[in-house]
C-alpha atoms as a PDB file:
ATOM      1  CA  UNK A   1     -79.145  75.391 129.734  1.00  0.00           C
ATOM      2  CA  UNK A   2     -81.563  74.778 127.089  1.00  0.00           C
ATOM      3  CA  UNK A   3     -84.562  76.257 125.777  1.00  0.00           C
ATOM      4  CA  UNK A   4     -87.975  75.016 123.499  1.00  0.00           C
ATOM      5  CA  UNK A   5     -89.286  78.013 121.715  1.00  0.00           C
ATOM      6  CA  UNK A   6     -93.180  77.579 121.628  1.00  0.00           C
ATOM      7  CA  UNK A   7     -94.366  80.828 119.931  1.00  0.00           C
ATOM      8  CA  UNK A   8     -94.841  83.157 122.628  1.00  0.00           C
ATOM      9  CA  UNK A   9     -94.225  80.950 125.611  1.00  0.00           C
ATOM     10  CA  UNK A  10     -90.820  79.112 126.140  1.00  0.00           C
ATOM     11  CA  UNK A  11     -89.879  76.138 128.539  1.00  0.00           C
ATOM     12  CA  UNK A  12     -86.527  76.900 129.863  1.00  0.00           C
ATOM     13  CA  UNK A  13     -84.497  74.037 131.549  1.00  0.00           C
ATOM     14  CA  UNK A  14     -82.160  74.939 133.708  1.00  0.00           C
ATOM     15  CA  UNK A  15     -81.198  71.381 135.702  1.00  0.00           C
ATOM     16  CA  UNK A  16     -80.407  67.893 134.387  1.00  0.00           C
ATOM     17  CA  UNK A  17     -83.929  66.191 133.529  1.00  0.00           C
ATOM     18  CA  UNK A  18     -84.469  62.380 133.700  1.00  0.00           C
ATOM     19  CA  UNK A  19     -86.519  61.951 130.538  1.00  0.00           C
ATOM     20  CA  UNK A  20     -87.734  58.691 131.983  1.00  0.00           C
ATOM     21  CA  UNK A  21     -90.876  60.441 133.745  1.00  0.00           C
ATOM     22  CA  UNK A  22     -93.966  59.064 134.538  1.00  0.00           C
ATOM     23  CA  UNK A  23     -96.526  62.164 134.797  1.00  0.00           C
ATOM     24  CA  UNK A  24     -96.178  65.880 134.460  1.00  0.00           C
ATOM     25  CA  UNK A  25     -98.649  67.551 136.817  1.00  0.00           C
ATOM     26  CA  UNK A  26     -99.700  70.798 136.250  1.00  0.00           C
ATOM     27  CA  UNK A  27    -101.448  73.273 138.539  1.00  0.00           C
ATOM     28  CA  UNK A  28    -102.195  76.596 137.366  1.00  0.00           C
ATOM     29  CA  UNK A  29    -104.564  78.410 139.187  1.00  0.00           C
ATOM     30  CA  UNK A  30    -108.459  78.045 138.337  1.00  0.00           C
ATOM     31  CA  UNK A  31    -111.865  76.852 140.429  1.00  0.00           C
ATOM     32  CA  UNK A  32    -110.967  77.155 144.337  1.00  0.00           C
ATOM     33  CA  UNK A  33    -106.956  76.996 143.377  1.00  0.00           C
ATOM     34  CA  UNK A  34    -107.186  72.885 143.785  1.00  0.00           C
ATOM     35  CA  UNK A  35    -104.355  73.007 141.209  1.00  0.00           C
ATOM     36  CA  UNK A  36    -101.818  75.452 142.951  1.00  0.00           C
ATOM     37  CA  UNK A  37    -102.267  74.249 146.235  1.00  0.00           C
ATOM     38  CA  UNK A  38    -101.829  70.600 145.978  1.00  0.00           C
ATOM     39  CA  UNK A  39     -98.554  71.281 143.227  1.00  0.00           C
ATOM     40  CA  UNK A  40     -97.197  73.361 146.402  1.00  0.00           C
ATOM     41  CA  UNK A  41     -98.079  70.144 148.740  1.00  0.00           C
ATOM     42  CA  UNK A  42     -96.376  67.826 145.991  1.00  0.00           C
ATOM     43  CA  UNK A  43     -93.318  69.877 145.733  1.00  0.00           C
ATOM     44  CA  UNK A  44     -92.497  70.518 149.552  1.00  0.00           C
ATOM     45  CA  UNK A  45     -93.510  67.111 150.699  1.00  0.00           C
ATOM     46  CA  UNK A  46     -91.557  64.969 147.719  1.00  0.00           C
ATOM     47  CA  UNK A  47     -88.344  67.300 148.264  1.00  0.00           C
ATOM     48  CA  UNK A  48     -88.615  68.524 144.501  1.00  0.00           C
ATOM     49  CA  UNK A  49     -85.696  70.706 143.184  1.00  0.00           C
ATOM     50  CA  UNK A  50     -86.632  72.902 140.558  1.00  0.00           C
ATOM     51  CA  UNK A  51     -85.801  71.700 137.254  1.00  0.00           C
ATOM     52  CA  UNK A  52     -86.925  75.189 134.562  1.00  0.00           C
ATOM     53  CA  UNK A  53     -89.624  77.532 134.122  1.00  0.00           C
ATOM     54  CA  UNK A  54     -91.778  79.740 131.359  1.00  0.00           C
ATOM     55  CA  UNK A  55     -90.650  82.982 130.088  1.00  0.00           C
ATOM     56  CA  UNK A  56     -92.788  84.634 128.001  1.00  0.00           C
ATOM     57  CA  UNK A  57     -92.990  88.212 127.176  1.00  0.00           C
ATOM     58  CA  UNK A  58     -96.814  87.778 127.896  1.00  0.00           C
ATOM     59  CA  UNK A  59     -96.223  86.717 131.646  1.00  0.00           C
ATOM     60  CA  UNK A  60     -97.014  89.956 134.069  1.00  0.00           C
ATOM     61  CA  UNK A  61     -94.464  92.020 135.823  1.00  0.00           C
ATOM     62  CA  UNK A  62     -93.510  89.253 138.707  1.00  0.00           C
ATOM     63  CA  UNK A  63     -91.000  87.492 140.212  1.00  0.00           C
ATOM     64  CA  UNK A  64     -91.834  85.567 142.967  1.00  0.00           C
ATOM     65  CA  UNK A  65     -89.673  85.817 146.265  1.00  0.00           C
ATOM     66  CA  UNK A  66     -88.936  82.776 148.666  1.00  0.00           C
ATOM     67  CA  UNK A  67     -86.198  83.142 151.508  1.00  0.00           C
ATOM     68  CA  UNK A  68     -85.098  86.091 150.101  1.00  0.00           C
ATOM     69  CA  UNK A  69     -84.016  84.436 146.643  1.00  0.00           C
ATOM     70  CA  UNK A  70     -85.942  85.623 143.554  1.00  0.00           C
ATOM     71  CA  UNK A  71     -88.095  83.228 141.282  1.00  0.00           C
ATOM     72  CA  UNK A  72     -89.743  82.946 138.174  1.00  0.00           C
ATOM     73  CA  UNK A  73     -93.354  82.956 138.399  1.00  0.00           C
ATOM     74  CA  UNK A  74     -94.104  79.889 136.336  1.00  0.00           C
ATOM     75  CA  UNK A  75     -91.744  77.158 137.814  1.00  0.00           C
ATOM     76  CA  UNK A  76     -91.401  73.470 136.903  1.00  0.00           C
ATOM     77  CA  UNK A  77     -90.023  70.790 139.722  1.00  0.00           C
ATOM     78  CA  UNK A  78     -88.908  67.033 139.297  1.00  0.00           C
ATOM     79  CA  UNK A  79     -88.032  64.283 141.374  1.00  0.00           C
ATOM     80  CA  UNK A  80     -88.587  60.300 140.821  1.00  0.00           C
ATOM     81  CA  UNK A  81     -90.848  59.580 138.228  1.00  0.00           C
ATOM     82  CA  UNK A  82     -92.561  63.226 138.377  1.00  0.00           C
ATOM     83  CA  UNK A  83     -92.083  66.540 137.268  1.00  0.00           C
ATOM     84  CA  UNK A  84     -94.378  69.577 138.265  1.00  0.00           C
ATOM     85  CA  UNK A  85     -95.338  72.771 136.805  1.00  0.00           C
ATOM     86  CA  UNK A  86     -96.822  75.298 139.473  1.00  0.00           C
ATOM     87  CA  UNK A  87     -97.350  79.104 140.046  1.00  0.00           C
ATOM     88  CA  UNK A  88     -98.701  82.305 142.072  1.00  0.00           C
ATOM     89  CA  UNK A  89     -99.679  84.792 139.751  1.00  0.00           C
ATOM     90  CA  UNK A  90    -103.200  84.608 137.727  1.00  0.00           C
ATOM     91  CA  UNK A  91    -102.558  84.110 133.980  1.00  0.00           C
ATOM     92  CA  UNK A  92    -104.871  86.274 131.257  1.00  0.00           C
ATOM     93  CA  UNK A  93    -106.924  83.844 129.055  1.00  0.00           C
ATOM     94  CA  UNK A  94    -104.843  84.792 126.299  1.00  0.00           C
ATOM     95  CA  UNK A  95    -101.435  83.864 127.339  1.00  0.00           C
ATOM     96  CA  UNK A  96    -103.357  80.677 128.687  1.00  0.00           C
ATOM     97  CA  UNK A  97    -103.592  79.051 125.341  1.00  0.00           C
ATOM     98  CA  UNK A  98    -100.015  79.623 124.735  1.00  0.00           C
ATOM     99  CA  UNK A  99     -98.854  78.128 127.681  1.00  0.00           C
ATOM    100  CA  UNK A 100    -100.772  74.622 127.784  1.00  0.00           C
ATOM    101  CA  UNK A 101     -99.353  74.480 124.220  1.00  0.00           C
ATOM    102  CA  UNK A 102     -95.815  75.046 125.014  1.00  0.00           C
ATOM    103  CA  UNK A 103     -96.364  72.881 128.344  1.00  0.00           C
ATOM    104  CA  UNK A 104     -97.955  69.802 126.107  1.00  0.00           C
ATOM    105  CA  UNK A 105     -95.533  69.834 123.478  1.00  0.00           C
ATOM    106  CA  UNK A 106     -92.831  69.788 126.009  1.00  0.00           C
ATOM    107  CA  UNK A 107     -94.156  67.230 127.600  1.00  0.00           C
ATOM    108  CA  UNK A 108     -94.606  65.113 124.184  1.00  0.00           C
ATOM    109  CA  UNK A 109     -91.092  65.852 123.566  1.00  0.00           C
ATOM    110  CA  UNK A 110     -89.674  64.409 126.811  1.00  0.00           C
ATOM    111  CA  UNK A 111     -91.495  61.989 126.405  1.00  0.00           C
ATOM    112  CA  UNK A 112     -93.877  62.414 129.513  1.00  0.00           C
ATOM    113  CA  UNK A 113     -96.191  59.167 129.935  1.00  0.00           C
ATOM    114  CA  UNK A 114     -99.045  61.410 131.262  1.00  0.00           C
ATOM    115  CA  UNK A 115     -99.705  65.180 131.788  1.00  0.00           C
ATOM    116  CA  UNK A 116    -102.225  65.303 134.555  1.00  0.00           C
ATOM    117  CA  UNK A 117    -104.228  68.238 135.216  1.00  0.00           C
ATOM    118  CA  UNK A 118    -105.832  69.099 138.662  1.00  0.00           C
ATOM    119  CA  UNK A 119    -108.650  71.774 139.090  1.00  0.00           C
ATOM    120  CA  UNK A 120    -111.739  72.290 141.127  1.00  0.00           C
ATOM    121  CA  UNK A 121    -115.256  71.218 139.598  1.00  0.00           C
ATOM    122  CA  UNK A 122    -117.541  74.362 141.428  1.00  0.00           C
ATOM    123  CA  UNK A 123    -120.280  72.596 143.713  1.00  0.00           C
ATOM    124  CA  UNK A 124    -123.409  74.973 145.124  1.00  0.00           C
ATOM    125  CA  UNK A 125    -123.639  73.190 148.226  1.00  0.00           C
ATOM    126  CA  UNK A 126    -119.491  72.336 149.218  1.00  0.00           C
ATOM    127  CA  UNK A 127    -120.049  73.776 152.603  1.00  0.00           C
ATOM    128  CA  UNK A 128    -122.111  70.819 153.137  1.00  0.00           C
ATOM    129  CA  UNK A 129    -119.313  68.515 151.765  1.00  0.00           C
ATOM    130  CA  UNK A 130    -116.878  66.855 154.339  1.00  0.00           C
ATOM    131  CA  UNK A 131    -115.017  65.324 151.713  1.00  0.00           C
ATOM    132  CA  UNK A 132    -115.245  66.050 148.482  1.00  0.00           C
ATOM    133  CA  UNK A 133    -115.436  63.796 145.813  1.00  0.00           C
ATOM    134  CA  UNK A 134    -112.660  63.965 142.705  1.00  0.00           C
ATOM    135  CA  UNK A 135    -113.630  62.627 139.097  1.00  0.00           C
ATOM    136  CA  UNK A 136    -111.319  62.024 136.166  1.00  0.00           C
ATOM    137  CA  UNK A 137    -111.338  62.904 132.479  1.00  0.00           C
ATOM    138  CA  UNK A 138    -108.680  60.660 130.226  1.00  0.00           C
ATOM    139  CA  UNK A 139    -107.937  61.250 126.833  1.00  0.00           C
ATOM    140  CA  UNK A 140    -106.628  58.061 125.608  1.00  0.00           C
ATOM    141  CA  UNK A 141    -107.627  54.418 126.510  1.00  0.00           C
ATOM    142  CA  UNK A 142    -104.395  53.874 128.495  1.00  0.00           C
ATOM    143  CA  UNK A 143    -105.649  57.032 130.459  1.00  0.00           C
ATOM    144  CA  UNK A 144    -109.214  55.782 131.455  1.00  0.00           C
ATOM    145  CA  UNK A 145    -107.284  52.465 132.036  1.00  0.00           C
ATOM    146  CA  UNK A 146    -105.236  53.767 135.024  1.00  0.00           C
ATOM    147  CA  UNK A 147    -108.178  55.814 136.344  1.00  0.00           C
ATOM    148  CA  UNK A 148    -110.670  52.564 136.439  1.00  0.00           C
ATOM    149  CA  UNK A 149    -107.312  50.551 137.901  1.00  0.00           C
ATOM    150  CA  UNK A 150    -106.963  53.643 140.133  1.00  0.00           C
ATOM    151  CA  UNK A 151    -110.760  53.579 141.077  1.00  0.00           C
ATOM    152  CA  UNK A 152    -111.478  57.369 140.402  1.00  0.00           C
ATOM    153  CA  UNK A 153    -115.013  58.123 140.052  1.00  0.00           C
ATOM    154  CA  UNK A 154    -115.058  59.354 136.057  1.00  0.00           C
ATOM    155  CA  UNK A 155    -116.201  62.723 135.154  1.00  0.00           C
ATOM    156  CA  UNK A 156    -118.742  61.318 132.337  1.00  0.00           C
ATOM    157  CA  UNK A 157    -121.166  64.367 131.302  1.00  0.00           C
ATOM    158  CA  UNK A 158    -120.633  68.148 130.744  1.00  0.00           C
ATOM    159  CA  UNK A 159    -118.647  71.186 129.945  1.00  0.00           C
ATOM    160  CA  UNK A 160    -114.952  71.859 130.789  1.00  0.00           C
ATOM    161  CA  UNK A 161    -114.195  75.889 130.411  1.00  0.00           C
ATOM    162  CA  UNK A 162    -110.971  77.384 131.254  1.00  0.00           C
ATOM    163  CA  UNK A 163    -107.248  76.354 131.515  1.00  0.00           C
ATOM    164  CA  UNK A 164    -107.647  72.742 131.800  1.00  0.00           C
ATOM    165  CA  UNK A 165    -110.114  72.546 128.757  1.00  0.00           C
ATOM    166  CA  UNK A 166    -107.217  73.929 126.735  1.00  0.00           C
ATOM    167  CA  UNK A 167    -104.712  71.513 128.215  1.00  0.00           C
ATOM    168  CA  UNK A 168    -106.910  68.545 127.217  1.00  0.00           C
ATOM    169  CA  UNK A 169    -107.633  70.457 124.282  1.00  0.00           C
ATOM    170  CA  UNK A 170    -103.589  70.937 123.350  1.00  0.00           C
ATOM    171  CA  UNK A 171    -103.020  67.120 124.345  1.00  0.00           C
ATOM    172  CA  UNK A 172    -105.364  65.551 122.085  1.00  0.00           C
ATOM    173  CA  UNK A 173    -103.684  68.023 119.058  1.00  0.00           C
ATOM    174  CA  UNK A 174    -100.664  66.434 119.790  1.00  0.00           C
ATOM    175  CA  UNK A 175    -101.410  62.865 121.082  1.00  0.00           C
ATOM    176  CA  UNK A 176    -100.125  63.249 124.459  1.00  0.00           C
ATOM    177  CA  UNK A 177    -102.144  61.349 126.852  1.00  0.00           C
ATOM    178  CA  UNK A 178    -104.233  63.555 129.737  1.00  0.00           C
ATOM    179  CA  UNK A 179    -105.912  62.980 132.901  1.00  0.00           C
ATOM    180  CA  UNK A 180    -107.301  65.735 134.274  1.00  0.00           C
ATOM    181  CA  UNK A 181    -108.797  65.379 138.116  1.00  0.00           C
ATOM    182  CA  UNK A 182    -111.990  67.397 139.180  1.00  0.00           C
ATOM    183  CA  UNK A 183    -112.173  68.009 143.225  1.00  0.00           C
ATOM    184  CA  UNK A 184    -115.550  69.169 143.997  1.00  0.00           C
ATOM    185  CA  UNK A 185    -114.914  72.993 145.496  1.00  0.00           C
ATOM    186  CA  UNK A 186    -116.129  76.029 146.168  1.00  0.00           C
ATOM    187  CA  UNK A 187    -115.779  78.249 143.460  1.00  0.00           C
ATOM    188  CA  UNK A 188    -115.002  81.762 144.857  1.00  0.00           C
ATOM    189  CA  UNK A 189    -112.935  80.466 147.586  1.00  0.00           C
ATOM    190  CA  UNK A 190    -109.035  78.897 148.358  1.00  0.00           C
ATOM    191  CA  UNK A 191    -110.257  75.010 148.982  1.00  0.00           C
ATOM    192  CA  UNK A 192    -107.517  73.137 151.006  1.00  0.00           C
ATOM    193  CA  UNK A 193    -109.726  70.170 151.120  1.00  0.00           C
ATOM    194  CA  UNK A 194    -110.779  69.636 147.812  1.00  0.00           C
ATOM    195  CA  UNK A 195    -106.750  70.257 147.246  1.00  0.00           C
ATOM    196  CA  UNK A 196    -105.798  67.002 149.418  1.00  0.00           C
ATOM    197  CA  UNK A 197    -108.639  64.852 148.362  1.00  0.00           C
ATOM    198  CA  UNK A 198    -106.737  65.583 145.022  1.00  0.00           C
ATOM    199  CA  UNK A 199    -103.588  64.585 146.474  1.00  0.00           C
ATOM    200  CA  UNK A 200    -105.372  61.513 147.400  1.00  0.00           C
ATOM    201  CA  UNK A 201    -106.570  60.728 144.231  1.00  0.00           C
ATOM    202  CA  UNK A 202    -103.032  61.245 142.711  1.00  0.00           C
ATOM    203  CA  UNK A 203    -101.740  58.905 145.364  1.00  0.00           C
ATOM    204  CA  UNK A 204    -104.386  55.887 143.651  1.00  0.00           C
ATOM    205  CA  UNK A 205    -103.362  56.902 140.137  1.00  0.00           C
ATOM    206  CA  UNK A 206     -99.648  57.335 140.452  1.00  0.00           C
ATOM    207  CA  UNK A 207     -98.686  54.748 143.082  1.00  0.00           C
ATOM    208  CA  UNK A 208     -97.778  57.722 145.507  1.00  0.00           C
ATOM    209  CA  UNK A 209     -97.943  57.971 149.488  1.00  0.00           C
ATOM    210  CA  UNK A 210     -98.229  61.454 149.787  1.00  0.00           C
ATOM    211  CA  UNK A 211     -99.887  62.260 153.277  1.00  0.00           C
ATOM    212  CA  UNK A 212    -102.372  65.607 153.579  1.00  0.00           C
ATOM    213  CA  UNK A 213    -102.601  65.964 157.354  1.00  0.00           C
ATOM    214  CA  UNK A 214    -100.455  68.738 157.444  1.00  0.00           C
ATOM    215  CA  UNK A 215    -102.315  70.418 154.360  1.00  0.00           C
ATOM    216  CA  UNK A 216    -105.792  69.798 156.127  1.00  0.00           C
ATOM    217  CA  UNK A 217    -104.333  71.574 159.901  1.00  0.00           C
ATOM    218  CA  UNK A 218    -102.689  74.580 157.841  1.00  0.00           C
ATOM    219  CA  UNK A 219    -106.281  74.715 155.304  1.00  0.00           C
ATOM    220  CA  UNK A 220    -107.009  78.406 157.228  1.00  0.00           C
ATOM    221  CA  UNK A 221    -103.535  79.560 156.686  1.00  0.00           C
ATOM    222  CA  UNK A 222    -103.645  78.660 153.543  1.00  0.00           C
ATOM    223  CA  UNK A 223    -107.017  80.062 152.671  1.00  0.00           C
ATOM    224  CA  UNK A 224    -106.033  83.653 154.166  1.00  0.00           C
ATOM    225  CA  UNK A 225    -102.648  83.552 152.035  1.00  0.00           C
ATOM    226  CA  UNK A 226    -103.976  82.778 149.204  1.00  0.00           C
ATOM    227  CA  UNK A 227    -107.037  85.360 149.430  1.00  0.00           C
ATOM    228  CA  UNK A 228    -105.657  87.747 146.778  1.00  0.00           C
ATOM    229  CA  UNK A 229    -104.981  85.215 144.201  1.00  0.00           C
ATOM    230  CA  UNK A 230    -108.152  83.416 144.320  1.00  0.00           C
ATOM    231  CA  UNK A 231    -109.612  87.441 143.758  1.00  0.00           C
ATOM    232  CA  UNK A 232    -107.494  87.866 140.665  1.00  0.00           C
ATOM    233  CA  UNK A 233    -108.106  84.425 139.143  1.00  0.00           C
ATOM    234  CA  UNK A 234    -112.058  85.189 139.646  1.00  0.00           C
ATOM    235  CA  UNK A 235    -111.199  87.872 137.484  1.00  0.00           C
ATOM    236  CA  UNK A 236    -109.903  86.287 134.883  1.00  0.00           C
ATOM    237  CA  UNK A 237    -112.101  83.099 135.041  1.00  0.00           C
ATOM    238  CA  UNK A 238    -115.183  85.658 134.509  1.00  0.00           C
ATOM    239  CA  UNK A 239    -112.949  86.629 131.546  1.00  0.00           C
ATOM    240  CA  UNK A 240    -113.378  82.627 130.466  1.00  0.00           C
ATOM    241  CA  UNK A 241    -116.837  82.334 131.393  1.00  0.00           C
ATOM    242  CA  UNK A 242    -116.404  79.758 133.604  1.00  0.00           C
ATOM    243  CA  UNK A 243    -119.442  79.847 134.559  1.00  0.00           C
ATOM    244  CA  UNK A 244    -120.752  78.182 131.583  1.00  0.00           C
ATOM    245  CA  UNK A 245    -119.262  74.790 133.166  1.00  0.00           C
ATOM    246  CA  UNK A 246    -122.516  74.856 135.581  1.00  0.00           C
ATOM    247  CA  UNK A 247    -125.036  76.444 133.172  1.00  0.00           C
ATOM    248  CA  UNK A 248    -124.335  74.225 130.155  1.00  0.00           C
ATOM    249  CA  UNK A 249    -125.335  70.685 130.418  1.00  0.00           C
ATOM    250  CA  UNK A 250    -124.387  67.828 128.577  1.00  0.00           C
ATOM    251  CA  UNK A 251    -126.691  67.150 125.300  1.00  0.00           C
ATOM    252  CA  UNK A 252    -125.716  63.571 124.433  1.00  0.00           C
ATOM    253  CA  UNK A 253    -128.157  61.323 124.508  1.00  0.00           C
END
């Protein structure tokens, strides 16, 4: 076992790691939980095996509970060309900044190609949206590259607040290169949909074949399930102002 000490937040491995990784994909929970719910669909339909996790003394109380085996909240999976950081629990904004540092210098020290970042981008009028539409931020040239090769719609004007800000934020400190996808969603509630038109997206820009049918039949399962954590991540995204990303516009001219 070995362990990268990253101030208050540590990435623990606890498997062999292929270093030779393609993308590290991280869903952490945020608008309409786009990011935990298509890591979940990533991990269960690829067969990942978990690979480490995050301790911190600034993660809450919780272990998670699967088949009657206890896990750590903040868990990273690999398999192929991937690796995946996912979790359950809603993180403060605080130990947020901490953790998309220690993720993105991990990352740059493994030598990840790409962290990618998924999250929903809050629509007013998603009931009205069948499918909704994902958009792309890159960091680096080779990063808008594979989104224009990968034909994703780029996410040209406005305000990023939150989690995936900081992630973006963290990889241009350290050069790592970042896309992060934007699934149009609801913004108060579990979005299933906007998780697998994700999943689609990812499928374009990683040369996946991930399918979502099963995602899209168990979307009301998942929505009930996940009720409680989409309430306490709308209590800490309040704690962001998250709102700002639909009040602010974009001032360049």
């Amino acid at each position: 076992m070995s362990s990268v000490k990253m101030e208050e937040m540590r990435v623990v491995e606890t498997a062999p790691f292929d270093v030779k990784k393609q993308a590290f994909i991280v869903g952490v929970p945020d608008v309409g939980l786009v990011g935990p719910i298509a890591a979940s669909h990533l991990v269960q339909s690829l067969g990942m095996t978990e690979i480490g996790y995050v301790e911190s003394d600034m993660l809450p109380p919780v272990v998670i509970v699967h088949k009657n085996h206890p896990k750590p909240p903040l868990r990273l999976y690999g398999s192929g060309s991937l690796a995946v950081m996912t979790t359950e629990v809603a993180l403060t904004p605080k130990s947020l900044f901490y953790l998309t540092r220690a993720l993105t210098r991990w990352a740059k020290m493994r030598g990840i190609e790409f962290v990618v970042g998924m999250t929903g981008l809050a629509i007013p009028n998603r009931m009205d949206v069948e499918k909704p539409t994902v958009y792309a931020v890159g960091s680096t040239d080779s990063a808008k590259a594979l989104i224009k090769k990968a034909e994703i719609p780029p996410f040209d004007e406005g305000v990023l607040v939150g989690t995936y800000a900081l992630l973006i934020r963290e990889c241009l400190r350290e050069n790592q290169p970042n896309i992060t996808l934007l699934a149009e969603s609801h913004f108060q509630f579990p979005d299933p949909g906007a998780s697998a038109s994700t999943i689609q997206s990812l499928n374009s820009l990683l040369n996946l074949n991930i399918g979502v049918e099963e995602l899209l039949e168990k979307a009301e399962e998942i929505r009930v399930k996940a009720r409680e954590l989409m309430r306490r991540t709308q209590e800490q995204l309040r704690g962001m102002h998250k709102v700002q990303e639909q009040e602010v516009p974009g001032i360049y001219v």
